[in-house]
Protein backbone atom coordinates (compact mmCIF):
# COMPACT_ATOMS: atom_id res chain seq x y z
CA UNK A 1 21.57 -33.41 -17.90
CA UNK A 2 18.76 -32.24 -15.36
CA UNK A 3 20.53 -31.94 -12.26
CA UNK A 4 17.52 -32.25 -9.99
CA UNK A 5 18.06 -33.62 -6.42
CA UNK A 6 15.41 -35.75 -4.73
CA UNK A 7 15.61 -36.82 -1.54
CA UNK A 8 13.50 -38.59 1.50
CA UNK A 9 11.71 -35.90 3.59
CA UNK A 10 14.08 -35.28 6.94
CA UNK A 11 11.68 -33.36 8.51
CA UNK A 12 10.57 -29.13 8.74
CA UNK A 13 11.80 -26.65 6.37
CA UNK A 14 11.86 -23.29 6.30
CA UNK A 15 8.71 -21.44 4.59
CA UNK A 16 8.36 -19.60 1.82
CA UNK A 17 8.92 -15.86 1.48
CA UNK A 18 4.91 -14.65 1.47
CA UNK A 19 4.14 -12.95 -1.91
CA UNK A 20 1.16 -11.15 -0.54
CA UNK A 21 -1.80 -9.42 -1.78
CA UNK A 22 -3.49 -10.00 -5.17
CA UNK A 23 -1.33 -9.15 -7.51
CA UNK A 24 -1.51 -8.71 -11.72
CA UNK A 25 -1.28 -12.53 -11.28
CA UNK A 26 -3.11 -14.03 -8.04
CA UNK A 27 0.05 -15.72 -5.94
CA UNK A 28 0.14 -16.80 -2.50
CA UNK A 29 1.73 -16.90 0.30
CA UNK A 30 2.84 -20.39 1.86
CA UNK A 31 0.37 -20.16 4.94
CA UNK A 32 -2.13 -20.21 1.88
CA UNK A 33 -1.37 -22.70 -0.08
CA UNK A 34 -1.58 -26.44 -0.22
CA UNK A 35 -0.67 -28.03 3.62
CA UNK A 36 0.78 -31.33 1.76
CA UNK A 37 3.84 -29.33 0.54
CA UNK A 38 6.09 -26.52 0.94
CA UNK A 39 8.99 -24.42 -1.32
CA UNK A 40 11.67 -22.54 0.12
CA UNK A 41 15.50 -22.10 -0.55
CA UNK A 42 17.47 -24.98 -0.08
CA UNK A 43 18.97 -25.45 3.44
CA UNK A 44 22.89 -24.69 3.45
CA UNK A 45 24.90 -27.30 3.58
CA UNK A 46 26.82 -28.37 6.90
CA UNK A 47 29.13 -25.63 7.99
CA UNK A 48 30.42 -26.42 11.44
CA UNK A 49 30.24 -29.70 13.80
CA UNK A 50 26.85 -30.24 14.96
CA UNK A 51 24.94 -28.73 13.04
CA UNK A 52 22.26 -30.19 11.50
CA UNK A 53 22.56 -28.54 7.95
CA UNK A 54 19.01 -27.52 7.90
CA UNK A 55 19.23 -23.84 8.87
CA UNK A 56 15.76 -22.61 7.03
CA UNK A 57 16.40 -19.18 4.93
CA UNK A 58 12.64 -17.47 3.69
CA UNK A 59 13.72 -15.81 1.04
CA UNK A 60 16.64 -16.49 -1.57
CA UNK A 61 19.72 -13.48 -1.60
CA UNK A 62 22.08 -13.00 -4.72
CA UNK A 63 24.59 -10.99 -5.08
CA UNK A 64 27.55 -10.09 -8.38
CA UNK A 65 28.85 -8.05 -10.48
CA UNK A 66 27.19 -7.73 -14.34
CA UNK A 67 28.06 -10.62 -16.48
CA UNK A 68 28.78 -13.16 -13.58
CA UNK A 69 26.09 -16.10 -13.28
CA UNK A 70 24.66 -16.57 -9.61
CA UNK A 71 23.77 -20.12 -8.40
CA UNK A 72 21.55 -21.50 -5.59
CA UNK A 73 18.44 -24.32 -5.30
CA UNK A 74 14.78 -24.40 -4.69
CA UNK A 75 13.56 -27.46 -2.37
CA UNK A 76 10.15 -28.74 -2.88
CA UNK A 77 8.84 -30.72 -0.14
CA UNK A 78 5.91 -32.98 -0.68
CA UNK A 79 4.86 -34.35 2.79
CA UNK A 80 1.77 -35.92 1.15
CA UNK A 81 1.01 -39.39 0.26
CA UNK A 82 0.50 -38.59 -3.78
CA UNK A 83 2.99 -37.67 -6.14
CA UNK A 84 3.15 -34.03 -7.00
CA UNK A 85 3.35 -31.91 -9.98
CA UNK A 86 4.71 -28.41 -9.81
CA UNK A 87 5.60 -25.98 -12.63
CA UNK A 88 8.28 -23.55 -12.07
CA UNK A 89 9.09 -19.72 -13.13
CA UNK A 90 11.38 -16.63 -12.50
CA UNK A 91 9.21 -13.37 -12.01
CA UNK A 92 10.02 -9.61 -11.65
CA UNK A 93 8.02 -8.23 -8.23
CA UNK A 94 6.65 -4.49 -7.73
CA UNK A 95 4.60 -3.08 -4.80
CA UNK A 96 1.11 -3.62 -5.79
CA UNK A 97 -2.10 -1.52 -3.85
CA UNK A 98 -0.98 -0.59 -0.28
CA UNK A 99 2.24 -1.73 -0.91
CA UNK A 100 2.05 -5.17 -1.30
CA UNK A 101 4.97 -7.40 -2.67
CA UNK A 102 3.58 -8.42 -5.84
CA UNK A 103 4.90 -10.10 -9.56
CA UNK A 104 4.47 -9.70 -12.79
CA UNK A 105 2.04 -12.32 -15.27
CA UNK A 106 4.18 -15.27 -17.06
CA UNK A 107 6.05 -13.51 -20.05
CA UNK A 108 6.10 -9.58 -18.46
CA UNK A 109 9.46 -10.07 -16.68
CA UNK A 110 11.83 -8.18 -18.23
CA UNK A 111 13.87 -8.11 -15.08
CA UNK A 112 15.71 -10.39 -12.74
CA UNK A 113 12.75 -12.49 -12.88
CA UNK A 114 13.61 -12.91 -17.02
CA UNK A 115 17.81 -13.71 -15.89
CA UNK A 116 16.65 -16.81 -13.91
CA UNK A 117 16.94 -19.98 -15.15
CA UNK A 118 15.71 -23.41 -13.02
CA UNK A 119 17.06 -26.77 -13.90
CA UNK A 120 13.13 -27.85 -14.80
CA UNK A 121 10.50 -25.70 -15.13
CA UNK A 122 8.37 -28.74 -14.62
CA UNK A 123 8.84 -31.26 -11.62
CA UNK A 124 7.33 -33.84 -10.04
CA UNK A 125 7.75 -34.90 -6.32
CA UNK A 126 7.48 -37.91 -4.98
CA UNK A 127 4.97 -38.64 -1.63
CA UNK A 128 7.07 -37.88 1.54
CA UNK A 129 10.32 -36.56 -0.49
CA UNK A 130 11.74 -33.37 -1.22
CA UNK A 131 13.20 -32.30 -4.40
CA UNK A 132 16.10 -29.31 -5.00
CA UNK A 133 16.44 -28.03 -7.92
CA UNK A 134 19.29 -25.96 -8.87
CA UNK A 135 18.74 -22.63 -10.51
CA UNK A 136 20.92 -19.88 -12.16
CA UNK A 137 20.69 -16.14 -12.35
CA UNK A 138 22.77 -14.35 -15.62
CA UNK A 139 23.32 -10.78 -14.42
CA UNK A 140 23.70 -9.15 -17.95
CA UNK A 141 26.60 -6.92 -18.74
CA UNK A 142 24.23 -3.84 -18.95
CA UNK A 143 22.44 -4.29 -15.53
CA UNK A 144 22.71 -1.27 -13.43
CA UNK A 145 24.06 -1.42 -9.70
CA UNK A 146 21.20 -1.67 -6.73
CA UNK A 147 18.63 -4.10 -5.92
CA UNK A 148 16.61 -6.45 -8.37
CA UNK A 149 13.74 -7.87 -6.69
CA UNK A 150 12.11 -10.62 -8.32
CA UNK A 151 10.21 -13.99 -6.81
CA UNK A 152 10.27 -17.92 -7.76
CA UNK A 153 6.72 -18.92 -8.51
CA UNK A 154 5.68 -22.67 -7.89
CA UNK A 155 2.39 -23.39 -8.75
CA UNK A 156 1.32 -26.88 -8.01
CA UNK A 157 -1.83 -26.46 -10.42
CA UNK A 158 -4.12 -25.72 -7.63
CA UNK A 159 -2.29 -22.74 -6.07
CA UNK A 160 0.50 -20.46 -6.83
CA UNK A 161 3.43 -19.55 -4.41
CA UNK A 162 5.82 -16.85 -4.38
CA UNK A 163 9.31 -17.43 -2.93
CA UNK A 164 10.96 -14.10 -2.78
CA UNK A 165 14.68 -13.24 -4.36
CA UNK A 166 16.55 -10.82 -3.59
CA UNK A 167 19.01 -9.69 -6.36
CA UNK A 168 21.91 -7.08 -5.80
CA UNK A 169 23.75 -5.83 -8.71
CA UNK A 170 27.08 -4.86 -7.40
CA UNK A 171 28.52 -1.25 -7.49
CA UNK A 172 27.21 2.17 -6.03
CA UNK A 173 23.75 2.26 -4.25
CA UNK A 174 21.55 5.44 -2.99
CA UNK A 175 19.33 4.67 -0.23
CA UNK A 176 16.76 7.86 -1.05
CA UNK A 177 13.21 7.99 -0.07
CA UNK A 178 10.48 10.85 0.22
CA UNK A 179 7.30 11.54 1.45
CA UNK A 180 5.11 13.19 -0.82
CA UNK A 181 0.96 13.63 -1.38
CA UNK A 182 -0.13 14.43 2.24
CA UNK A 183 -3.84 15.04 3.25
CA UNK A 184 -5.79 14.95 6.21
CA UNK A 185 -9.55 14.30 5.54
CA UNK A 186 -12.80 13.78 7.58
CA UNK A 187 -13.53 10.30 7.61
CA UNK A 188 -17.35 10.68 8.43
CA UNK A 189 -17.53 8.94 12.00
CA UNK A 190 -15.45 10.61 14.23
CA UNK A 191 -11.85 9.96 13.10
CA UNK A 192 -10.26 11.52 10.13
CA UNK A 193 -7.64 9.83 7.76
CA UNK A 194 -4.36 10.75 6.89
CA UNK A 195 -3.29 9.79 3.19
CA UNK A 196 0.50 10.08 1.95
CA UNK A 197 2.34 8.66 -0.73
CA UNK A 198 5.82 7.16 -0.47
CA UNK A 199 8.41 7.20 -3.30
CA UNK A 200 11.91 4.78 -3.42
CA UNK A 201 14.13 7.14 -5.56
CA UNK A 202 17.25 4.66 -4.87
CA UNK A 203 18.48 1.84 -5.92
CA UNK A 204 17.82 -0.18 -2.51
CA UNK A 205 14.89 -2.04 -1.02
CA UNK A 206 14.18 0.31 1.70
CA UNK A 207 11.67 -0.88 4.88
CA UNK A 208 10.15 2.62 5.61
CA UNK A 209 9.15 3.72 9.52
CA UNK A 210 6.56 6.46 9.97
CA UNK A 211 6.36 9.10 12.84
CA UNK A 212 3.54 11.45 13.09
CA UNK A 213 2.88 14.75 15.04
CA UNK A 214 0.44 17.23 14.90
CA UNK A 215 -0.09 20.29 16.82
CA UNK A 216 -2.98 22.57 17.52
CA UNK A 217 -3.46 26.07 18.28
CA UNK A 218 -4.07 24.73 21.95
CA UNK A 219 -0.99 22.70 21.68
CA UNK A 220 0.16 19.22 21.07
CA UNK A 221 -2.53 16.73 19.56
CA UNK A 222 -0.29 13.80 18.40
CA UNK A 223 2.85 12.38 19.10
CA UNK A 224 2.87 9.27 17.54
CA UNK A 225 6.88 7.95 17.47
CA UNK A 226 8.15 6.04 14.29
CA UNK A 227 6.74 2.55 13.91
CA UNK A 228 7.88 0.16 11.37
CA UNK A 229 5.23 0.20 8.08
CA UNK A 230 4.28 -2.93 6.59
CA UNK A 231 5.87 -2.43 3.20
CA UNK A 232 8.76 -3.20 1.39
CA UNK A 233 9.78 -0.50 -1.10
CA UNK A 234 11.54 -1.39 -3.90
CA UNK A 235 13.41 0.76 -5.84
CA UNK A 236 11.79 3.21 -8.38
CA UNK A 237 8.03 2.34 -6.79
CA UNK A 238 5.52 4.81 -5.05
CA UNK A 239 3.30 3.06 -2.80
CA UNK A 240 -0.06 5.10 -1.17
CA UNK A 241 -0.72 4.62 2.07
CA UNK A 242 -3.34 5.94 4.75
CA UNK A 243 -3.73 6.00 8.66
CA UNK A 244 -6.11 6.32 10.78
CA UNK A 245 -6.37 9.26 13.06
CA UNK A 246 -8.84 7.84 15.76
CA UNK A 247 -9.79 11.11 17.93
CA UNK A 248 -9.04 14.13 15.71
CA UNK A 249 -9.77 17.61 17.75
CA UNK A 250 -13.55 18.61 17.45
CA UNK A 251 -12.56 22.24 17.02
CA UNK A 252 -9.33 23.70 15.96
CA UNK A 253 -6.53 24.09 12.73
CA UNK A 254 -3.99 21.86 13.25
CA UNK A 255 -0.34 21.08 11.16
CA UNK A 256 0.00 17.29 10.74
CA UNK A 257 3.81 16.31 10.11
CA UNK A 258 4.84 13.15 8.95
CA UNK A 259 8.51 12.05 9.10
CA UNK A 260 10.16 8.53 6.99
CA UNK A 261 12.80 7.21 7.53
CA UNK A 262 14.81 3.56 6.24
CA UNK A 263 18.16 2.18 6.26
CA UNK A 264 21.63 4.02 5.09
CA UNK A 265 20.16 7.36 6.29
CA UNK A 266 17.17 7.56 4.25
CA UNK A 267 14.70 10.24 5.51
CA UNK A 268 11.87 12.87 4.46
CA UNK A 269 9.75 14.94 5.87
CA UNK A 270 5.96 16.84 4.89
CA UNK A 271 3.17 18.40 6.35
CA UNK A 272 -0.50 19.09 5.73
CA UNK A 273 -3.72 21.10 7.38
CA UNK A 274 -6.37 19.93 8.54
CA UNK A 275 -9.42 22.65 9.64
CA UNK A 276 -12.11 20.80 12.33
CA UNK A 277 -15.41 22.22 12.32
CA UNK A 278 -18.34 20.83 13.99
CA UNK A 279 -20.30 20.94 10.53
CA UNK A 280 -23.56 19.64 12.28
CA UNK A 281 -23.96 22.52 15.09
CA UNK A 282 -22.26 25.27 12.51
CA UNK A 283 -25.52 24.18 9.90
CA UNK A 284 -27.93 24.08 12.79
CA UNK A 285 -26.37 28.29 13.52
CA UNK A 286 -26.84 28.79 9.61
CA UNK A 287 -30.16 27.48 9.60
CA UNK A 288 -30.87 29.31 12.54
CA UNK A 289 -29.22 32.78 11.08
CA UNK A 290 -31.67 32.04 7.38
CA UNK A 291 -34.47 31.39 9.00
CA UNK A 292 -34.43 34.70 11.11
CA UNK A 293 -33.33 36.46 7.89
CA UNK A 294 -36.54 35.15 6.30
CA UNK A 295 -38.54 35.80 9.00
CA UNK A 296 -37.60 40.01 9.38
CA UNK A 297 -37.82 39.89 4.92
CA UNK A 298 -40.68 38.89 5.33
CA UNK A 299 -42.16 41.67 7.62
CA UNK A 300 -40.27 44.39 6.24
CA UNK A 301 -42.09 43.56 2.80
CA UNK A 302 -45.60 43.86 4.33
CA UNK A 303 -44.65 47.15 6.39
CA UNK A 304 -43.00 48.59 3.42
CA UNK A 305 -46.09 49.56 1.18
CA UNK A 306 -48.10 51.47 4.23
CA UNK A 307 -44.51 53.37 4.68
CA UNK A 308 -43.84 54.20 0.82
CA UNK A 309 -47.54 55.56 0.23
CA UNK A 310 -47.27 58.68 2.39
CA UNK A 311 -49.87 60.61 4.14
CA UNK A 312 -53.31 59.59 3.29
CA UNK A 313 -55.54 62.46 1.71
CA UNK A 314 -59.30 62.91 2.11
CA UNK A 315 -61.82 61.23 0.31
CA UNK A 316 -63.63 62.98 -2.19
CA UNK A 317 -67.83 62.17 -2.45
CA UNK A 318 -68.82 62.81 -6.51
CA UNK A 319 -72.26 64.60 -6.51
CA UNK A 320 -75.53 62.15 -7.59
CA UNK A 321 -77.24 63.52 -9.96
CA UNK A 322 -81.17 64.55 -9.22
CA UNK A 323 -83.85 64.20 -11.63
CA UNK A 324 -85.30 67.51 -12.55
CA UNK A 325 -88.93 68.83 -13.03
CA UNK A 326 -90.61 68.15 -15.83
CA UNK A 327 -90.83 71.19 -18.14
């Protein structure tokens, strides 16, 4: 029995979790897709007087030991005026280019994205209704404690939409995170460009914040206190990232430090060089330098064979022969 629960449409619901970026399989985030209809974790049911049992969650948040089974529901809301048709599918995530939350194609999960199970993988909404349907997650007996990220993809045959889960497998987690990979390169126009690469070596979903400093042999250049990045790292990943340093020093060797840190404690630290030479007036000098180098070559070749051929002797005349008298 297909316990899917349709309902008249009360009003707003919370949106979806945005699965962002272009992933292995292109899937969107809410703002993106369709404006007719919407998918998001089911509102909570009524917990205290007055409320109005709609409390709108963005993303979905399991948590149990291996071997237990997790439940919770999807709600579909079609505010259109034509039925609807969505298909439905469990999906591991991983940080795609820059970081992004991305998931994997239909039939790669091997993850939490393969343990979850929806009442219908195929379900069609009436105009003005919304529809929840129940799904299941099997934590199997060999899962390993930490997070599990994985995402609900609805695809309504025009779009795809990523609700994001959030699996934890109960027992002993290690929020660890480092820094590694750091460079500091001329951009070209002005600014130069910081590159780094950050690696989750827990368990957790860690939500990195990045300070940077850099001093000069004149002193301080930066001091640029942490800032939340816009990246969720999940565990196991290594994401490359790059800033933009606007007004690098024109001339001078400077130490660039850049410190991470997340939740539970998590924290690195790493440094690179970075050399600034005014490249256009130090090849103006060497052109400058080569062309007087020429230049004196140049004359010491043509004064060279008057000074190698020593003092000059005298001329010798050979006699002309006469004609004689005739004997």
């Amino acid at each position: 029995m297909l316990g899917v629960l349709v309902c008249c449409l009360p009003g707003g619901f919370g949106r979806a979790g945005a699965v962002s970026g272009r992933p292995a399989e292109a899937v969107r985030s809410l703002a993106e897709a369709h404006p007719d209809w919407t998918a998001a974790p089911a509102p909570p049911a009524r917990t205290r007087p007055g409320a109005d049992g709609t409390k709108a969650r963005s993303f979905f948040y399991l948590e149990g030991e291996p071997g237990t089974v997790l439940h919770d529901s999807l709600a579909l809301t079609n505010k259109g005026d034509e039925p609807r048709t969505f298909r439905l599918r469990g999906a591991d995530a991983y940080n795609a280019g820059g970081g992004r939350f991305a998931v994997r194609k239909e039939g790669d999960s091997r993850g939490a994205g393969a343990w979850t199970a929806l009442a219908r993988k195929t379900v069609e909404v009436p105009p003005r209704t919304r529809a929840e349907v129940p799904l299941s997650v099997t934590v199997p007996d060999s899962a390993v404690p930490g997070d599990h990220p994985a995402a609900l993809v609805v695809d309504d045959g025009e779009r795809k939409v990523g609700v994001r889960m959030y699996l934890r497998v109960s027992g002993p987690t290690l929020a660890a995170l480092s820094v590694e990979d750091v460079t500091v390169r001329d951009a070209g126009d002005g600014a130069a460009t910081i590159g780094y690469t950050l690696v989750n070596r827990g368990n957790v979903v860690l939500r990195p914040r990045l300070a940077v400093h850099a001093d000069g042999l004149f002193g301080p250049l930066v001091r640029q206190p942490a800032r939340a990045l816009p990246v969720e790292l999940l565990p196991g990943r290594r994401v490359t990232r790059h800033e933009r340093w606007p007004r690098p020093p024109a001339v001078d060797v400077a130490d660039v430090r850049l410190t991470v840190t997340a939740e539970a404690g998590a924290h690195d630290a790493a440094t690179a060089s970075y050399t600034a030479v005014p490249w256009k007036w130090t090849l103006g000098v060497l052109l400058v330098l080569a062309g007087g180098g020429v230049a004196w070559y140049v004359r010491r070749r043509r004064r060279a064979p008057a000074a190698d051929a020593g003092p000059r002797q005298p001329r010798t005349r050979r006699p002309v022969p006469t004609a004689g008298a005739a004997k």
